[in-house]
PDB file of N, CA and C in Angstrom:
ATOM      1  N   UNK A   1      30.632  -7.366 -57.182  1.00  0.00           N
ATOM      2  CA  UNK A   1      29.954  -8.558 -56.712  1.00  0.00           C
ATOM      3  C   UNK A   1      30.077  -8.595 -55.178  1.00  0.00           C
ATOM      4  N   UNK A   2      29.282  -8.766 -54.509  1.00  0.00           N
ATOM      5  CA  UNK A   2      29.005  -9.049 -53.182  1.00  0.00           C
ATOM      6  C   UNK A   2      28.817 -10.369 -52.680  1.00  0.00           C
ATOM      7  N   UNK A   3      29.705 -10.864 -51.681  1.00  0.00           N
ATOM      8  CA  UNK A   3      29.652 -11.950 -50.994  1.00  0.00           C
ATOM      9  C   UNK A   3      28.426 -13.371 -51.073  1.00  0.00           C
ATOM     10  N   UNK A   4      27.428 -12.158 -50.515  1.00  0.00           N
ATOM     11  CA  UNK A   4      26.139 -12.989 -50.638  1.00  0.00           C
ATOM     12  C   UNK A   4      25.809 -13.031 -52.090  1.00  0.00           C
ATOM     13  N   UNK A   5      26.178 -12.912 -53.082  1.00  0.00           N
ATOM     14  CA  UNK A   5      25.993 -13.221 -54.019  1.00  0.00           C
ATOM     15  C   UNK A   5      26.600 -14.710 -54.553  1.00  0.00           C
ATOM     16  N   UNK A   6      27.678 -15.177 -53.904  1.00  0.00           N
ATOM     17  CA  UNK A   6      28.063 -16.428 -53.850  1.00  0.00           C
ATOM     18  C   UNK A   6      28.181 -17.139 -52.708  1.00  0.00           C
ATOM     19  N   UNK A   7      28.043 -16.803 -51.780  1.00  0.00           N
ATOM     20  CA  UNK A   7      27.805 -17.980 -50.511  1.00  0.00           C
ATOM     21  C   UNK A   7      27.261 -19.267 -50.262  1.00  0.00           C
ATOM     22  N   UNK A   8      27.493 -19.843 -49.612  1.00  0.00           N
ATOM     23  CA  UNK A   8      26.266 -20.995 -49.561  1.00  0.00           C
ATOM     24  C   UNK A   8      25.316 -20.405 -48.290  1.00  0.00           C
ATOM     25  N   UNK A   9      23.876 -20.718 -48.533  1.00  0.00           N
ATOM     26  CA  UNK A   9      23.434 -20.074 -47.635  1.00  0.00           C
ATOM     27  C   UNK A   9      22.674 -21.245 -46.819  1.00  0.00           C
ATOM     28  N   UNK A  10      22.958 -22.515 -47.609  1.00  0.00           N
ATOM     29  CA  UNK A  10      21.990 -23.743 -46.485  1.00  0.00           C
ATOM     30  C   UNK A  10      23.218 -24.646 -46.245  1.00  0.00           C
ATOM     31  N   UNK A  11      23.646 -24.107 -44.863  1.00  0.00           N
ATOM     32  CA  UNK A  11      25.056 -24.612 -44.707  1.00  0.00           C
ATOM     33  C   UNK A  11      24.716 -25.935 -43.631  1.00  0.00           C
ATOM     34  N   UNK A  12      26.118 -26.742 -44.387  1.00  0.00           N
ATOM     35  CA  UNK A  12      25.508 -27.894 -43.077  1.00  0.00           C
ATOM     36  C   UNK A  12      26.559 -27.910 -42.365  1.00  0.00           C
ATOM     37  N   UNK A  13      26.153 -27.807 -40.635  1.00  0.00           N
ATOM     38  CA  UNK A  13      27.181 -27.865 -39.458  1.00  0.00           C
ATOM     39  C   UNK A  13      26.620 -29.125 -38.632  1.00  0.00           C
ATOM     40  N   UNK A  14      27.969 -29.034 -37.772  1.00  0.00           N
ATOM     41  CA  UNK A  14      27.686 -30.104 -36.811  1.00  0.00           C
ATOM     42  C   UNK A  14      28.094 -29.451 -35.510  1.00  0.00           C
ATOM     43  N   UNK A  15      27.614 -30.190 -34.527  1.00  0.00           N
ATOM     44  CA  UNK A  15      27.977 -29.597 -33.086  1.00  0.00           C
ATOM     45  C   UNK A  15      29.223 -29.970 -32.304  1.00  0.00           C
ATOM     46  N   UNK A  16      29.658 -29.906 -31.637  1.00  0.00           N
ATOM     47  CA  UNK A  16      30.954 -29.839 -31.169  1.00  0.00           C
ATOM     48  C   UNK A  16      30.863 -31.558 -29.783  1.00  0.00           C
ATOM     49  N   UNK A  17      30.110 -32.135 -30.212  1.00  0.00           N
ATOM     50  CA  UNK A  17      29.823 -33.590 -29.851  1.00  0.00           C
ATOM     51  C   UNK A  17      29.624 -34.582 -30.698  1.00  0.00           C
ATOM     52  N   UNK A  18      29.589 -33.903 -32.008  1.00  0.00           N
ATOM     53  CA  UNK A  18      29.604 -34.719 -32.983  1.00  0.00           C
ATOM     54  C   UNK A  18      31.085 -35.825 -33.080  1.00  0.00           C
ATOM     55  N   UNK A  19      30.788 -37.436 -33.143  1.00  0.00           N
ATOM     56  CA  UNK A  19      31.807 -37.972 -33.570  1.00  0.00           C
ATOM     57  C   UNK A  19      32.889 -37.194 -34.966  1.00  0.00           C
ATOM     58  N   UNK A  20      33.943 -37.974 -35.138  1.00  0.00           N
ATOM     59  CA  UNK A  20      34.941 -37.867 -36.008  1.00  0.00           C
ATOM     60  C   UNK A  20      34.653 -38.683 -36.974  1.00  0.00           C
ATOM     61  N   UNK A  21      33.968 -39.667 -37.116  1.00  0.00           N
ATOM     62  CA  UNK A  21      33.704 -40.488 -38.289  1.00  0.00           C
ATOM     63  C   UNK A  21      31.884 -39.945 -38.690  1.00  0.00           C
ATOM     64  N   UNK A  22      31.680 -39.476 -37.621  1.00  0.00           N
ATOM     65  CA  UNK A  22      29.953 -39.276 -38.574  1.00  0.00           C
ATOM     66  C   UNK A  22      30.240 -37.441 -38.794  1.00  0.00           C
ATOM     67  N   UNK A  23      31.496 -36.804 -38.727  1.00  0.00           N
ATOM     68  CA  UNK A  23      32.005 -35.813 -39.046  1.00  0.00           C
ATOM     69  C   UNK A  23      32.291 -35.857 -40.652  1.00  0.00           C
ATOM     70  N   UNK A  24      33.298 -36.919 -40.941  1.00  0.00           N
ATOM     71  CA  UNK A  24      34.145 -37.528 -41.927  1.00  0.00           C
ATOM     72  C   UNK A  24      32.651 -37.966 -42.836  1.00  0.00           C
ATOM     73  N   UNK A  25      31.952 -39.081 -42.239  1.00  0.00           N
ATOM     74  CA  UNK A  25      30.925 -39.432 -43.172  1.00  0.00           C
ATOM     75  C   UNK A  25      29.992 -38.583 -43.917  1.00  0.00           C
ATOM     76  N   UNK A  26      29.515 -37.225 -42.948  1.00  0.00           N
ATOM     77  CA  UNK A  26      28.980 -36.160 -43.562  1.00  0.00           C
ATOM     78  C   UNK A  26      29.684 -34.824 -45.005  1.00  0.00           C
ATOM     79  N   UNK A  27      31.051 -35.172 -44.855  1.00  0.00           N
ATOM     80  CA  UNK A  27      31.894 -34.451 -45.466  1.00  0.00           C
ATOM     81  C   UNK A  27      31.992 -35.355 -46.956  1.00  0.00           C
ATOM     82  N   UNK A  28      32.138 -36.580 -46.907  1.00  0.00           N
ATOM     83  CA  UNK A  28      32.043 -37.751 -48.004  1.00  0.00           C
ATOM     84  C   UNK A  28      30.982 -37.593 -48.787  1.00  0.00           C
ATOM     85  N   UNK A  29      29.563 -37.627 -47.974  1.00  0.00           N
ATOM     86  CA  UNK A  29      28.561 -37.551 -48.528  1.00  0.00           C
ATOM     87  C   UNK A  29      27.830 -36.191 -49.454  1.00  0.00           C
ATOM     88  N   UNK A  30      28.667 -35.374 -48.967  1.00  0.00           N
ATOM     89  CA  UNK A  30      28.329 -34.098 -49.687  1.00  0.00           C
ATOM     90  C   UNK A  30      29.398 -33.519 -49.919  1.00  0.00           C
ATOM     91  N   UNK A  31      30.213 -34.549 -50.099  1.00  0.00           N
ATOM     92  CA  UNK A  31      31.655 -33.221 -51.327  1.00  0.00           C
ATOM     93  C   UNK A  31      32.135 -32.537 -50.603  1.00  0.00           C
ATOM     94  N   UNK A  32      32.585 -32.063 -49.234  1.00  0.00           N
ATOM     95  CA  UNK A  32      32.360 -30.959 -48.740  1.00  0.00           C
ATOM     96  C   UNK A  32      34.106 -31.258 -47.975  1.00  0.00           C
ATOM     97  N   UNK A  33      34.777 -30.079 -47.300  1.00  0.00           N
ATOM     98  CA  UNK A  33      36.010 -30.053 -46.998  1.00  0.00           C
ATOM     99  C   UNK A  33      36.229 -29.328 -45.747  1.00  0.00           C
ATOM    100  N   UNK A  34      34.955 -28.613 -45.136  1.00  0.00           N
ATOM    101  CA  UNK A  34      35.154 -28.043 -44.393  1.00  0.00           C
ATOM    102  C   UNK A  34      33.550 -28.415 -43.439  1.00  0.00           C
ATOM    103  N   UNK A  35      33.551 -28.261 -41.941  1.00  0.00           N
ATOM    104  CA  UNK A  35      32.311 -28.256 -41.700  1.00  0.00           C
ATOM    105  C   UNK A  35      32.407 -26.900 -40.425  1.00  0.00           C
ATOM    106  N   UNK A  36      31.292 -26.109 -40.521  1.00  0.00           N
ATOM    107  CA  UNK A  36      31.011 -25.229 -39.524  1.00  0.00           C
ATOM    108  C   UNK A  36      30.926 -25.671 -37.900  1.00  0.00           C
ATOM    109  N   UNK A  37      31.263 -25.847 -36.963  1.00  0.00           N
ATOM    110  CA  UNK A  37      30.610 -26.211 -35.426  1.00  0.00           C
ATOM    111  C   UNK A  37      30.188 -25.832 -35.007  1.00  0.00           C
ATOM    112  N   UNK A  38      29.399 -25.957 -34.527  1.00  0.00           N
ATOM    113  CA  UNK A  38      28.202 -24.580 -34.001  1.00  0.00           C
ATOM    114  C   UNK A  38      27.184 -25.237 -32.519  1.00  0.00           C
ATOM    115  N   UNK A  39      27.269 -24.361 -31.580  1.00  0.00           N
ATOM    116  CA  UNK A  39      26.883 -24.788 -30.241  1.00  0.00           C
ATOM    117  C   UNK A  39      25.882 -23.701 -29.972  1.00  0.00           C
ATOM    118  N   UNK A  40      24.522 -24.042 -29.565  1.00  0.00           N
ATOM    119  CA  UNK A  40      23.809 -23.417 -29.555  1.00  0.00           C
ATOM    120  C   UNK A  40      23.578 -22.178 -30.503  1.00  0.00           C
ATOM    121  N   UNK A  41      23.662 -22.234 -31.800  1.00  0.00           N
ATOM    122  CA  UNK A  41      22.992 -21.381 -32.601  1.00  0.00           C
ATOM    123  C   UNK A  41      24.761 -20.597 -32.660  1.00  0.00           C
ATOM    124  N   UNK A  42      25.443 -20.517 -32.478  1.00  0.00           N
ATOM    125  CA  UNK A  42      26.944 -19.609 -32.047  1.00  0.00           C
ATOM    126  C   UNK A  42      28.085 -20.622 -33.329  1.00  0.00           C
ATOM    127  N   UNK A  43      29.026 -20.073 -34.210  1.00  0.00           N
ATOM    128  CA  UNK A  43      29.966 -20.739 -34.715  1.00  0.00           C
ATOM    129  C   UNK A  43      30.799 -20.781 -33.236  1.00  0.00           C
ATOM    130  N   UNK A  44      31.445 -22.174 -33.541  1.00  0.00           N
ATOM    131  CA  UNK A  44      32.468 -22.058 -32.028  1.00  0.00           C
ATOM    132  C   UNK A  44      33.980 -22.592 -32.735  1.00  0.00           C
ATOM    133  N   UNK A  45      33.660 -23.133 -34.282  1.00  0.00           N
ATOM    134  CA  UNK A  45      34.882 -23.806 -35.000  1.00  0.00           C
ATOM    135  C   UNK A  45      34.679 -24.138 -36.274  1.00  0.00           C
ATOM    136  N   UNK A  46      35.379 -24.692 -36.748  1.00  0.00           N
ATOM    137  CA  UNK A  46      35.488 -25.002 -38.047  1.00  0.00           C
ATOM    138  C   UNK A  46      36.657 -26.289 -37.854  1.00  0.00           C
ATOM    139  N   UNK A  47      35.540 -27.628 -38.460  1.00  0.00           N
ATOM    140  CA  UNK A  47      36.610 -28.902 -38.935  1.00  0.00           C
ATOM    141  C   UNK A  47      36.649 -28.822 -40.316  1.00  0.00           C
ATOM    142  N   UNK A  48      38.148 -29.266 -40.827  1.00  0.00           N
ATOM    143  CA  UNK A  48      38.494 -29.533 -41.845  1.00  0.00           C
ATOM    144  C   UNK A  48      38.696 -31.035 -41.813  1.00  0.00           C
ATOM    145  N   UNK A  49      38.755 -30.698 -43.753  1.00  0.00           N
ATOM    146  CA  UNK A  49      39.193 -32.916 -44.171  1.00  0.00           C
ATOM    147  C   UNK A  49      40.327 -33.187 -43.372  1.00  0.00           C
ATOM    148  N   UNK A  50      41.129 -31.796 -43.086  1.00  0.00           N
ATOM    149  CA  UNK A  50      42.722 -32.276 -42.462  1.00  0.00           C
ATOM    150  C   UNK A  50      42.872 -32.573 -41.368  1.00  0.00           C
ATOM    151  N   UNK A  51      41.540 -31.522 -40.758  1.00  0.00           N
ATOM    152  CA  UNK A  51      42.033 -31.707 -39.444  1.00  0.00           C
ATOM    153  C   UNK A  51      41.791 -33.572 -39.146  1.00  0.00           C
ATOM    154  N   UNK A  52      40.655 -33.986 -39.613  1.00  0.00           N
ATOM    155  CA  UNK A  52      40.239 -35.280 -39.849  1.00  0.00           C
ATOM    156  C   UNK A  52      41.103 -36.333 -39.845  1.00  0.00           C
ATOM    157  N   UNK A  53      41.741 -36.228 -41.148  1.00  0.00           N
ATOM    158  CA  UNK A  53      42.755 -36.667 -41.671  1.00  0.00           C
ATOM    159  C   UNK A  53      43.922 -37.265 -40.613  1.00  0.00           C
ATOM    160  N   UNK A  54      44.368 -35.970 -39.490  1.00  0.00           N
ATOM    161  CA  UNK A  54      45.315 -36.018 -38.968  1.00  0.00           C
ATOM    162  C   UNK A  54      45.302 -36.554 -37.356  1.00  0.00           C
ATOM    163  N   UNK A  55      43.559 -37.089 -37.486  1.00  0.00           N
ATOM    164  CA  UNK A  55      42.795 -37.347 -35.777  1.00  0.00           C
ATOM    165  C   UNK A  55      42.401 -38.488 -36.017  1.00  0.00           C
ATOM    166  N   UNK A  56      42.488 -39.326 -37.340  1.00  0.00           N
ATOM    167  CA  UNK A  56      41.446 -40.697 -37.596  1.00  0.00           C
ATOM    168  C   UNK A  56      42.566 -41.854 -37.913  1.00  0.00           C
ATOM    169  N   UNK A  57      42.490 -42.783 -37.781  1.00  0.00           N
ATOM    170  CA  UNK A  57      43.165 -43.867 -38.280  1.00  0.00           C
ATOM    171  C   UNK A  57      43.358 -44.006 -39.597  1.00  0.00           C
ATOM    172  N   UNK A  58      44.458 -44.249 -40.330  1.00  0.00           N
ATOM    173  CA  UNK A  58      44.985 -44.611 -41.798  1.00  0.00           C
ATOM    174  C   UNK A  58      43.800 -45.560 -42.164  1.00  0.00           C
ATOM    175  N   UNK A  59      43.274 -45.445 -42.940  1.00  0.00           N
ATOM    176  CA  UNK A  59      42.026 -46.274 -43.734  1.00  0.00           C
ATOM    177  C   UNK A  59      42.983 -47.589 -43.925  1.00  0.00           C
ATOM    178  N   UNK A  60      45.184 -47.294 -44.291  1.00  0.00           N
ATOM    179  CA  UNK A  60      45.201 -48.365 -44.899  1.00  0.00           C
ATOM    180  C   UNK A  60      45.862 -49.568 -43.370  1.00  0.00           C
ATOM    181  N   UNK A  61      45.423 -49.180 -42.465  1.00  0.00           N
ATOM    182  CA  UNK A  61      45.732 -49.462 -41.408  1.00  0.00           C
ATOM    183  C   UNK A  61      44.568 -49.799 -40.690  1.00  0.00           C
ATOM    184  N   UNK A  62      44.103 -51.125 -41.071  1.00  0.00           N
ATOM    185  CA  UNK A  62      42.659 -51.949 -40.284  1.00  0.00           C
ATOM    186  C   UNK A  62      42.714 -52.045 -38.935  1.00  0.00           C
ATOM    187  N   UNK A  63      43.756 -52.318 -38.280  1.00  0.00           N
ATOM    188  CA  UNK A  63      44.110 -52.200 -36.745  1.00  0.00           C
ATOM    189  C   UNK A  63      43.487 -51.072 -36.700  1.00  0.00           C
ATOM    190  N   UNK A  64      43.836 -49.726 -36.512  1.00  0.00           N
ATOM    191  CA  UNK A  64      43.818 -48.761 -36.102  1.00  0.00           C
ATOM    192  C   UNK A  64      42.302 -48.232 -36.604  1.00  0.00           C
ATOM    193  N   UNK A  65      41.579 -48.897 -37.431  1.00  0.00           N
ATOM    194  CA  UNK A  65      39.963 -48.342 -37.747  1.00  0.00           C
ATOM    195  C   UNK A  65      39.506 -49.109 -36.206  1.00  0.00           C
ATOM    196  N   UNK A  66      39.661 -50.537 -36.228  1.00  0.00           N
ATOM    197  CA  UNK A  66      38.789 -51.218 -35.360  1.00  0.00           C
ATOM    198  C   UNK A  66      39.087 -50.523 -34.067  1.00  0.00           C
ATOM    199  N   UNK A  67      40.452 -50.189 -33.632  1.00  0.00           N
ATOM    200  CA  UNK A  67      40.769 -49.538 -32.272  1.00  0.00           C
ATOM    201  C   UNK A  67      39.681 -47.950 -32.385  1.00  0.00           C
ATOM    202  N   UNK A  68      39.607 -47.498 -33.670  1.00  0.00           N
ATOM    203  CA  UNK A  68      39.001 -46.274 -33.476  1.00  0.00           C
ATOM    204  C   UNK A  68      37.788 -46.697 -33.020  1.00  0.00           C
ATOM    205  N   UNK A  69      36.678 -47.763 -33.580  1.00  0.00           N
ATOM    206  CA  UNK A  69      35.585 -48.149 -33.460  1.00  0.00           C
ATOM    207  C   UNK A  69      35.233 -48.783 -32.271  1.00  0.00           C
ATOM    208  N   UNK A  70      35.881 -49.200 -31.629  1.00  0.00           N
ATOM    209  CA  UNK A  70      35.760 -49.677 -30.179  1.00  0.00           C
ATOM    210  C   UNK A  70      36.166 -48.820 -29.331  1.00  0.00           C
ATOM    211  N   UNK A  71      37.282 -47.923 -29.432  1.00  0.00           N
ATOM    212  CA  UNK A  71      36.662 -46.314 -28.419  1.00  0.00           C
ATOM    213  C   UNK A  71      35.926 -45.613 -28.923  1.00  0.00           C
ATOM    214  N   UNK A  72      34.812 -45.431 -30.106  1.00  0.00           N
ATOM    215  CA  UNK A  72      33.652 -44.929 -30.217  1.00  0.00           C
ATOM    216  C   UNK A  72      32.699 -45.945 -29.388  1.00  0.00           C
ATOM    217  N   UNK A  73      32.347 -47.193 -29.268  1.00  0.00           N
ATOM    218  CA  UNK A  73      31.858 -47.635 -29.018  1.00  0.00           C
ATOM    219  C   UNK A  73      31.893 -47.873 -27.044  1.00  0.00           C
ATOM    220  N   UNK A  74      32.621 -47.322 -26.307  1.00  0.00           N
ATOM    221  CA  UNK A  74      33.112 -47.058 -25.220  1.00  0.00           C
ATOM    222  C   UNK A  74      32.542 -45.734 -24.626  1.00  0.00           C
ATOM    223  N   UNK A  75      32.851 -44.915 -25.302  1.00  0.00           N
ATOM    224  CA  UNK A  75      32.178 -43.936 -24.755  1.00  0.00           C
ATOM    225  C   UNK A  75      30.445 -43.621 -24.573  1.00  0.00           C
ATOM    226  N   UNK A  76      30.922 -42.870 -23.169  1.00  0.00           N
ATOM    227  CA  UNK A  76      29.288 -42.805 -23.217  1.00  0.00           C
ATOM    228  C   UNK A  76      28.361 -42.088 -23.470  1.00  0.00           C
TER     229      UNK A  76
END
């Protein structure tokens, strides 16, 4: 069996400006655990749920969503 015989071949990436929550939201929405990064047509990385996980505010920690959401909302 050969690789391309199981791959995914309609992969979904994001770019390396992509937020952390519309990172997270894309990963939710399609099951998914890993996302490709890709800058101009080039892989440049790979995010994981963990890396996520370990960069986002505790869901069970409301302080720390709204602080995330107001430095998304800060930047320009």
């Amino acid at each position: 069996m050969r690789i391309e015989e199981i791959m995914t071949k309609d992969v979904i990436t994001v770019n390396p400006e992509t937020r952390l929550l519309e990172a997270q939201k894309i990963m939710m929405e399609n099951s998914i655990r890993r996302l490709p990064v890709v800058d101009q047509g080039k892989l440049v990385g790979i995010i994981t749920e963990h890396d996520l996980n370990e960069n986002t505010p505790s869901r069970m920690n409301p302080m720390g969503i709204q602080q995330l959401h107001y430095s998304e909302t800060m930047r320009p």
